[in-house]
Protein backbone atom coordinates (compact mmCIF):
# COMPACT_ATOMS: atom_id res chain seq x y z
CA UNK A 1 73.27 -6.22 -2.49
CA UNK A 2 75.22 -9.25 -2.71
CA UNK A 3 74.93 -10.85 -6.03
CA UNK A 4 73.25 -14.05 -5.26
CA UNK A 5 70.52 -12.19 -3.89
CA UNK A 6 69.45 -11.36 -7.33
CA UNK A 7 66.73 -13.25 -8.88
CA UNK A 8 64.91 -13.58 -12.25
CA UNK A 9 61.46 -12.03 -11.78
CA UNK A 10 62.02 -9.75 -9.05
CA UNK A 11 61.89 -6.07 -9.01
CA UNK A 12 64.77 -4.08 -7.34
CA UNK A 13 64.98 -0.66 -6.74
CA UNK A 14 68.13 1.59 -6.56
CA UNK A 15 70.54 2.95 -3.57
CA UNK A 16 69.49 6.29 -1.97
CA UNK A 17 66.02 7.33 -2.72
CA UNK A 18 64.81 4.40 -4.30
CA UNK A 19 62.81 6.04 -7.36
CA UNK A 20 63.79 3.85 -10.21
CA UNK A 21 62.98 0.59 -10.29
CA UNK A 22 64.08 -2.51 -12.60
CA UNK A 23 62.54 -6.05 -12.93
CA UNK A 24 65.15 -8.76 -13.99
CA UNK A 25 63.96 -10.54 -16.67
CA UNK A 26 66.58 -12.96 -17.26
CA UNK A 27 70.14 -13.53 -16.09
CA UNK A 28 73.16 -15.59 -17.08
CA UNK A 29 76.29 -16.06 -18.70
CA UNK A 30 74.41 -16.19 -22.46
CA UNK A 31 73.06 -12.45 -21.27
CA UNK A 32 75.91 -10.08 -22.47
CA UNK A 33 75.90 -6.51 -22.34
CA UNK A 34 75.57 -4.74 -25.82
CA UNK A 35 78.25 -1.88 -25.21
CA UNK A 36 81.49 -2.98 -22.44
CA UNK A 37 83.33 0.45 -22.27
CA UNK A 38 85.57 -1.35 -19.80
CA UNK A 39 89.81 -1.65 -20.11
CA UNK A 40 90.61 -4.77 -21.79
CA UNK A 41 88.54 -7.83 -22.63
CA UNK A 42 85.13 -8.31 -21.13
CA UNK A 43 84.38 -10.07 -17.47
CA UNK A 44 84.01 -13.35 -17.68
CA UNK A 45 80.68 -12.92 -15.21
CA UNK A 46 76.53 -13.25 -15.55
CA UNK A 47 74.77 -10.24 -17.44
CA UNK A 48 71.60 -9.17 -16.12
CA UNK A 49 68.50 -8.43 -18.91
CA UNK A 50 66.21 -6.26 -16.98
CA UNK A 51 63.11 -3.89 -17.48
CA UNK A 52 62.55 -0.38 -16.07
CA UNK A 53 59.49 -0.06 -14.09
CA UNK A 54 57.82 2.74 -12.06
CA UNK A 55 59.21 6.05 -11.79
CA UNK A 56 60.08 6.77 -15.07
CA UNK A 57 58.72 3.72 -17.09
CA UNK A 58 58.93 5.37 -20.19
CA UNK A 59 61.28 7.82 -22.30
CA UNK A 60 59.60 10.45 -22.55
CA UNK A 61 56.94 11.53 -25.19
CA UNK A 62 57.96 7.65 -26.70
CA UNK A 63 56.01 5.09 -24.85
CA UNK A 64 58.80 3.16 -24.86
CA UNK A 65 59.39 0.49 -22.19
CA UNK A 66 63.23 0.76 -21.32
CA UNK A 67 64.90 -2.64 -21.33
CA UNK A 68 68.89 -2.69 -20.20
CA UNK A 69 71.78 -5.74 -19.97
CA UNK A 70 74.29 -4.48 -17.51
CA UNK A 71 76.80 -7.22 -16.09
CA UNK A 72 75.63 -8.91 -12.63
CA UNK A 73 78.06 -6.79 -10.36
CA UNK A 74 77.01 -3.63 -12.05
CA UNK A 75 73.12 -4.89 -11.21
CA UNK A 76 74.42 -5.62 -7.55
CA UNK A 77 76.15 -2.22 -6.77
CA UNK A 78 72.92 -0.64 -8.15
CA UNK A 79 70.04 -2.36 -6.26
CA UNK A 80 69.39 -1.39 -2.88
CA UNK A 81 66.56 -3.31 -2.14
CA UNK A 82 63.40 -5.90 -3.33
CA UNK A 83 60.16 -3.84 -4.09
CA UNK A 84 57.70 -5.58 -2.03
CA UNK A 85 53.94 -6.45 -2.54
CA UNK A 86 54.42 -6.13 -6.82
């Protein structure tokens, strides 16, 4: 996906067979990803705070929602397409 096609408050699932799913919560330059294992300094680009949904919602035997901050390109390359009718 292209990233302006990503929006707070949808829920996107990945490339291929589609089984995870996350719901972006928030997005934005003040949303910075906690670890950047990246060469040199970090990209000076959006972050992404989202929430995995559906297939596999929780770790498991935790209960755990799974929240994530992955930079908006990252998001992009992941996300194949909206999940419709949420």
């Amino acid at each position: 996906m292209k990233k302006s096609d990503i929006r707070i408050g949808v829920t996107y699932v990945n490339r291929g067979a589609g089984n995870t799913q996350r719901k972006v919560i928030d997005k934005g330059f003040h949303v910075s990803p906690d670890l950047w294992l990246g060469e040199g300094d970090r990209p000076d680009e959006e972050g992404v705070y989202y929430e995995q949904v559906g297939w596999f919602h929780e770790y498991p035997g935790t209960g755990e929602n799974r929240y994530g901050k992955v930079y908006l390109s990252a998001f992009a390359r992941w996300a194949g397409r909206e999940v419709k009718n949420q």
